[in-house]
Structures are given as structure tokens and as C-alpha cells.
N, C-alpha and C. Protein backbone atom coordinates (compact mmCIF):
# COMPACT_ATOMS: atom_id res chain seq x y z
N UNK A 1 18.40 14.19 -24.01
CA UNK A 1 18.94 13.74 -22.74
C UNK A 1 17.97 12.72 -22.14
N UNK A 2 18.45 11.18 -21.73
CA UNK A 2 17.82 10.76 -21.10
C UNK A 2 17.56 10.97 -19.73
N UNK A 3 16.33 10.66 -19.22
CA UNK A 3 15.98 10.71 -18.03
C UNK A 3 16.64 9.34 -17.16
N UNK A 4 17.40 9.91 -15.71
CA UNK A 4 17.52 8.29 -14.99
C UNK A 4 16.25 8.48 -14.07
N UNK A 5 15.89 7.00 -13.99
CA UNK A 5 15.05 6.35 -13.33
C UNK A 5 15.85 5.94 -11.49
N UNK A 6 15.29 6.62 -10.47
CA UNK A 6 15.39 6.56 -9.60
C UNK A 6 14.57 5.45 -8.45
N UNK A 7 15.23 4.57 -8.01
CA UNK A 7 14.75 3.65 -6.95
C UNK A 7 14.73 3.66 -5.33
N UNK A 8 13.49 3.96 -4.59
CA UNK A 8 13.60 3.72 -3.49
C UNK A 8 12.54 2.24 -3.23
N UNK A 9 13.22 2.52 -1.60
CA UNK A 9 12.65 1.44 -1.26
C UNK A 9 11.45 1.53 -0.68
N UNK A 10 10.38 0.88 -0.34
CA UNK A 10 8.94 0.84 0.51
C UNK A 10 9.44 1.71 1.77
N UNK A 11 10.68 1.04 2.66
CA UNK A 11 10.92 1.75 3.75
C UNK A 11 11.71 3.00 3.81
N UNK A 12 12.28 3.08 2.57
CA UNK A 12 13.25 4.49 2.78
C UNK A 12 12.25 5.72 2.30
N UNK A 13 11.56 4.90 1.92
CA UNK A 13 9.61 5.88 1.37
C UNK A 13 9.29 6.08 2.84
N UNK A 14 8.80 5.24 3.26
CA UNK A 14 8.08 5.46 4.57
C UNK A 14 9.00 6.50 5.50
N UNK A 15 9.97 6.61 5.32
CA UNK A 15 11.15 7.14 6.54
C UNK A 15 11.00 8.83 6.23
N UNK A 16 11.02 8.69 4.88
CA UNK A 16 11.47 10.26 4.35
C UNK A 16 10.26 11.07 4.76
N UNK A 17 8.92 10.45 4.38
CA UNK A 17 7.60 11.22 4.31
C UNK A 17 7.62 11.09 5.75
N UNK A 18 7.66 10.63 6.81
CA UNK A 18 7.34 10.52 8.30
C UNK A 18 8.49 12.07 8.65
N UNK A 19 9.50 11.77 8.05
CA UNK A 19 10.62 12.75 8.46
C UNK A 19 9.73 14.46 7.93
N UNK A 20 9.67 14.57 6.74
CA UNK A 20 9.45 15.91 6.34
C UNK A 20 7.82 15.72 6.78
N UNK A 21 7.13 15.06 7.09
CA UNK A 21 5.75 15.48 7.97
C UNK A 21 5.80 16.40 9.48
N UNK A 22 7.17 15.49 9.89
CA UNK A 22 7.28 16.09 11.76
C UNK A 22 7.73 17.74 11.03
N UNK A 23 9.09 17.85 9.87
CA UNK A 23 9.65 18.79 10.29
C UNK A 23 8.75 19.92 9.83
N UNK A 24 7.91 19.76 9.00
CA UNK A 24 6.68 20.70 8.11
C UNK A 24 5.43 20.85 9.03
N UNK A 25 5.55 20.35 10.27
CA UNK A 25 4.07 20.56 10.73
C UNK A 25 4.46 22.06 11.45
N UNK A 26 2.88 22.49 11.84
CA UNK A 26 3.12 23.59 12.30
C UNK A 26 3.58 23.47 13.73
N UNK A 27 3.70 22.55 14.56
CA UNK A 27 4.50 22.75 15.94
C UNK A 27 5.68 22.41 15.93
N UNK A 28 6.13 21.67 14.96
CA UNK A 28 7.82 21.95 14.85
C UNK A 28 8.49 22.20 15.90
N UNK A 29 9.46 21.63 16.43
CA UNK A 29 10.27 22.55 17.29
C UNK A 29 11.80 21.53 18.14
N UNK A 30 12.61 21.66 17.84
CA UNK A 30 13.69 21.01 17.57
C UNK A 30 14.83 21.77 18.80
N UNK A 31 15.53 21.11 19.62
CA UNK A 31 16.67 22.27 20.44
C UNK A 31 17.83 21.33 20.35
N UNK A 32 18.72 22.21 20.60
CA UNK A 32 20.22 21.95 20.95
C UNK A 32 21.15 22.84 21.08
N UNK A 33 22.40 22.34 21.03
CA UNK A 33 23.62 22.74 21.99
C UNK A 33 24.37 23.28 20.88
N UNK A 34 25.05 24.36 20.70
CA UNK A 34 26.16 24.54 19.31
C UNK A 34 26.99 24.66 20.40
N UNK A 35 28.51 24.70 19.11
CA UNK A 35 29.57 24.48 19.55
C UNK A 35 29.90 25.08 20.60
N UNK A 36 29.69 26.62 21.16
CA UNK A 36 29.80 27.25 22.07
C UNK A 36 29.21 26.52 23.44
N UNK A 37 28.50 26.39 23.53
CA UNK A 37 27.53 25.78 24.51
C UNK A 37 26.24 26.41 24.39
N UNK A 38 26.09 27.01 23.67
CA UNK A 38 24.91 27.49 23.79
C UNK A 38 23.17 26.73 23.55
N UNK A 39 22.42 26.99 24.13
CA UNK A 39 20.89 26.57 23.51
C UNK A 39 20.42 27.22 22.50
N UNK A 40 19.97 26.11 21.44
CA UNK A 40 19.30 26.93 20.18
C UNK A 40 18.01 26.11 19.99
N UNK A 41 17.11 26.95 19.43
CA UNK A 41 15.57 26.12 18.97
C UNK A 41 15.74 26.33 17.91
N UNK A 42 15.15 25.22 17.13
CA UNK A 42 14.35 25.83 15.28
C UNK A 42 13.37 24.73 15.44
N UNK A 43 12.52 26.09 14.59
CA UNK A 43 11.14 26.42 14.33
C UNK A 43 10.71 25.64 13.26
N UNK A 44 9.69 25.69 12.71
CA UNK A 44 8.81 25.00 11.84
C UNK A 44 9.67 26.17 10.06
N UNK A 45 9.37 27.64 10.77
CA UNK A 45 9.70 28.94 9.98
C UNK A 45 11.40 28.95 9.92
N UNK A 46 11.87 27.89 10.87
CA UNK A 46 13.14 28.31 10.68
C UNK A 46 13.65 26.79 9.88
N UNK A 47 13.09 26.14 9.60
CA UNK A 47 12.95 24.61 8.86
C UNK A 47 13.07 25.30 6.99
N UNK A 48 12.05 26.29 7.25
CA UNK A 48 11.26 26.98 5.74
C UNK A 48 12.37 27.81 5.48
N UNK A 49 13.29 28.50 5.99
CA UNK A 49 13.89 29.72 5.76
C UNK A 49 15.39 29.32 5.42
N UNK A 50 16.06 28.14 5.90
CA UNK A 50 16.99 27.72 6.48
C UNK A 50 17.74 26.47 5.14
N UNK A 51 16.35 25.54 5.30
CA UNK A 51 16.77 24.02 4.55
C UNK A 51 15.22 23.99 3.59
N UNK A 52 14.84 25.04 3.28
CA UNK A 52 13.72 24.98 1.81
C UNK A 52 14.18 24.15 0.86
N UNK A 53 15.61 24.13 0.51
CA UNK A 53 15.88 23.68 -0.45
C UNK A 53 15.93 21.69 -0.22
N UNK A 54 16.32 21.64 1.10
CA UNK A 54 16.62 20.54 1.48
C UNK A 54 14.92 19.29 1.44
N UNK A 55 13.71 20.47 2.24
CA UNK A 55 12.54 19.68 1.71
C UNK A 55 12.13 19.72 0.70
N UNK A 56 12.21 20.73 -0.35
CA UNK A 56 12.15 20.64 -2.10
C UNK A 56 12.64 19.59 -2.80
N UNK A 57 13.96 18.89 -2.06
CA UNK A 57 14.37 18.19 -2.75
C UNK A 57 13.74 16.53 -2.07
N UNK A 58 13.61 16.67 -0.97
CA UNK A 58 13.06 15.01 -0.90
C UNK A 58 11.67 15.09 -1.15
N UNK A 59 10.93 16.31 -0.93
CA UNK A 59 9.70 15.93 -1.64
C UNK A 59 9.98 15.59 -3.30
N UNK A 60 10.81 15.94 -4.19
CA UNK A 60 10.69 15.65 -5.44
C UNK A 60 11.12 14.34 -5.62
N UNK A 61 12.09 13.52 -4.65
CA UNK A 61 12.07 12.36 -4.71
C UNK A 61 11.28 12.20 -4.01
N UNK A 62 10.43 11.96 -3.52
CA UNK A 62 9.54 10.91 -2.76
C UNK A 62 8.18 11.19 -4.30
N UNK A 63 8.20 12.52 -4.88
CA UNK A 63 7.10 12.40 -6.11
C UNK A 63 7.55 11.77 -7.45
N UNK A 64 8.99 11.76 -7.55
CA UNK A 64 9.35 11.17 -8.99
C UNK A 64 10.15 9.54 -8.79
N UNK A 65 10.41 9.80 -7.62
CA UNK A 65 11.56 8.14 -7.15
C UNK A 65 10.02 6.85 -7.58
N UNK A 66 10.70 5.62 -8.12
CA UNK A 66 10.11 4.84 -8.12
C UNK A 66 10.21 3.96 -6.98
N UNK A 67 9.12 3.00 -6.46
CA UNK A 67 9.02 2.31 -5.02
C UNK A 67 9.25 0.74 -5.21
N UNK A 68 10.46 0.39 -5.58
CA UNK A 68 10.54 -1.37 -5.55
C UNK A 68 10.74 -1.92 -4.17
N UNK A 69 9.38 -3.03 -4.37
CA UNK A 69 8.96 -3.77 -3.22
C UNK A 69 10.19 -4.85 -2.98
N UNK A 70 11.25 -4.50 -2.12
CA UNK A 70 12.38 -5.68 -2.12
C UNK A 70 11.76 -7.04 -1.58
N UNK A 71 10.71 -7.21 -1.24
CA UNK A 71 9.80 -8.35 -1.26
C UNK A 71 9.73 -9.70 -2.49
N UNK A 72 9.74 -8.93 -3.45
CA UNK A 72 9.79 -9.56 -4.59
C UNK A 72 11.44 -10.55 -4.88
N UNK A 73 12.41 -10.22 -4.21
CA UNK A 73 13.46 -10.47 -4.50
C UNK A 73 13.54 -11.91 -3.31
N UNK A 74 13.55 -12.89 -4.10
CA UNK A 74 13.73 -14.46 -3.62
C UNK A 74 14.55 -14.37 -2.22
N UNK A 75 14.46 -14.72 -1.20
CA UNK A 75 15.59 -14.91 -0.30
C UNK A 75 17.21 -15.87 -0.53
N UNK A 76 17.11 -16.65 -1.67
CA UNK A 76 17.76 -17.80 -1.95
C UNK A 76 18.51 -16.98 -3.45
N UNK A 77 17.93 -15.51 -3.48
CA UNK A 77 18.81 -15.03 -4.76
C UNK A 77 19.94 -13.84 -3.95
N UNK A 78 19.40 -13.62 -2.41
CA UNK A 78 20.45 -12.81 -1.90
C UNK A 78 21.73 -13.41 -1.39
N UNK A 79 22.93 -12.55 -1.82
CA UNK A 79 23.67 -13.40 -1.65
C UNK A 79 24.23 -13.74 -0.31
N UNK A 80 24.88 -14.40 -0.04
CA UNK A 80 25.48 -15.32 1.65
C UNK A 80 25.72 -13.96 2.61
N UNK A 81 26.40 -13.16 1.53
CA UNK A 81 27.66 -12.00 2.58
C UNK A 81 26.43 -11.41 2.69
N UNK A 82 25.74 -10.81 2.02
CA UNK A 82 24.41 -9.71 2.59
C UNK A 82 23.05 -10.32 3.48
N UNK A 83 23.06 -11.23 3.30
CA UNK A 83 22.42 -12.29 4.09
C UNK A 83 22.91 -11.95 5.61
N UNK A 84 24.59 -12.21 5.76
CA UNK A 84 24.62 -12.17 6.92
C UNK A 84 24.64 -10.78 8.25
N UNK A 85 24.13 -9.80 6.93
CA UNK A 85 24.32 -8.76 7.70
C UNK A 85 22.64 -8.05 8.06
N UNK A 86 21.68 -9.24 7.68
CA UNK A 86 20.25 -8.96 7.95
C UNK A 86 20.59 -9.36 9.82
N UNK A 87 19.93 -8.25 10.34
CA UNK A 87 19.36 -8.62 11.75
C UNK A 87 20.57 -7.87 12.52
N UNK A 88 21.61 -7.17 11.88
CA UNK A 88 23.19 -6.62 12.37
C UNK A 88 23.12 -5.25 11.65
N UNK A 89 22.44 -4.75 11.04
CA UNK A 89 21.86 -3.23 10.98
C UNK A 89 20.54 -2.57 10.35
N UNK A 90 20.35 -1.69 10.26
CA UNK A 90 19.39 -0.94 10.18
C UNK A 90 18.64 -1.68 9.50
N UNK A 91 16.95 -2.27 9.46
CA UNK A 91 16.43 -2.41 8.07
C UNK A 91 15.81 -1.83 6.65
N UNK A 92 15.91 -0.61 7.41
CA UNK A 92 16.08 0.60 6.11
C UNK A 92 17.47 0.31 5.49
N UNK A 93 18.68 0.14 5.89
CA UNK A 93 19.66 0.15 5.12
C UNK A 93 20.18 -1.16 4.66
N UNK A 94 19.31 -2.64 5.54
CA UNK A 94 19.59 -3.29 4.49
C UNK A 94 19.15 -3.97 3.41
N UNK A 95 17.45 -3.11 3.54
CA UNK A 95 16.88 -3.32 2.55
C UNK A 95 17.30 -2.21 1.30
N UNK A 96 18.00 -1.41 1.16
CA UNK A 96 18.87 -0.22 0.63
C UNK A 96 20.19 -0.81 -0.41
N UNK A 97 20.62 -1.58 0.51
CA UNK A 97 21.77 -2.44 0.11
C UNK A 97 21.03 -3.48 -0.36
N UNK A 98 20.06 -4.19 -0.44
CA UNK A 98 19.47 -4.69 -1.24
C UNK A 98 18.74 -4.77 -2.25
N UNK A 99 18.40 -3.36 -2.25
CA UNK A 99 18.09 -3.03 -3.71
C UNK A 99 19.20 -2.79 -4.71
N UNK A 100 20.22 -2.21 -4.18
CA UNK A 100 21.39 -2.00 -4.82
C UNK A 100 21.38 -3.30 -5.76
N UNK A 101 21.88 -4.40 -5.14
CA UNK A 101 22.34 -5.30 -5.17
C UNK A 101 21.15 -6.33 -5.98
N UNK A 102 19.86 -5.75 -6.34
CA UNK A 102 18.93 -6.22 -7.01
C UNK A 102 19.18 -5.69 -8.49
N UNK A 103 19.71 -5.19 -9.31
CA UNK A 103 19.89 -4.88 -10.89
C UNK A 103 18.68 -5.79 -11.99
N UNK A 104 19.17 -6.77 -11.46
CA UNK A 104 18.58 -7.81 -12.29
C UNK A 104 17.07 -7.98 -11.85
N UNK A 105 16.81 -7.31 -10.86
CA UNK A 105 15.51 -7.51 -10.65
C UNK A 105 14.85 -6.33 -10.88
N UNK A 106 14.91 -5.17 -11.54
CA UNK A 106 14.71 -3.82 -11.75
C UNK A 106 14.37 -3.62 -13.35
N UNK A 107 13.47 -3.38 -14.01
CA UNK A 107 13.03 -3.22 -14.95
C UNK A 107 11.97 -2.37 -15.89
């Protein structure tokens, strides 16, 4: 069985590890409203008990995902339509959509 080779980006790196740092520290502490109306907290222990599986799994991508620098990719090789959607959303996602859209630059 081959192995696939997994690609993130510099920033969707940076996003994930900032994310599972807040939710793994020990002051943790998160509230809101469920459907009832009610107030709910979770905990750092209720992060661990709850969605274990959920930080198991982005820590294993953030240890096995590879990190392509979309830097490398020419501005004059992206194309017009994705071009025009730099500065009109997220730049995590459109550097995301630009890796996609990098094949040929992936090796």
C-alpha cells in the first residue's frame, strides 16, 4: 500500500498548532449557550474526554503533513480567477486554494 503524501500550508500550520495550544493548555476554558438556553463551560479535561480523538488527529497532521511554502509559486503562474479573489477572503484559505491549485509545483 502506498503511502499519500499530505500538504499543508505555512499558514494552515501556524493556525492548527496556535488552535490545539489554547485548547490543551491547562486554563482552558470555553462557554456557551445550547439549544435550550442554557450556559455551558468546557474545560481543558473536558477538551481530553470529549474530542481526544479530534486533537490526536491534528496533531498527527501537523507531525506527518508536509509544509509547502506557497511563496515559491510565481504570482504570474496564478491564475486571473484566483487572483481575483486574493484580498476578498481569508488568507489561510486562499493560500489553501492555492496550493490546491499548485500540482505542478509539488514534488
Amino acid at each position: 500500500m502506498s503511502r499519500r503524501i499530505f500538504y499543508i500550508t505555512e499558514q494552515t500550520r501556524d493556525h492548527l498548532q496556535e488552535f490545539l495550544e489554547v485548547i490543551t493548555s491547562d486554563d482552558y476554558m470555553s462557554m456557551g449557550v445550547d439549544r435550550q438556553g442554557n450556559l455551558f463551560r468546557t474545560l481543558k479535561k473536558d477538551v481530553e474526554n470529549n474530542y481526544g480523538f479530534l486533537v490526536s488527529g491534528l496533531e498527527l497532521i501537523l507531525n506527518s503533513a508536509k509544509v509547502f511554502d506557497v511563496s515559491s509559486i510565481l504570482h504570474v503562474d496564478i491564475p486571473q480567477e484566483l487572483n481575483a479573489l486574493k484580498g476578498g477572503i481569508d488568507e489561510t484559505v486562499f493560500y489553501t486554494i492555492l496550493l490546491s491549485n499548485a500540482n505542478t509545483y509539488i514534488g
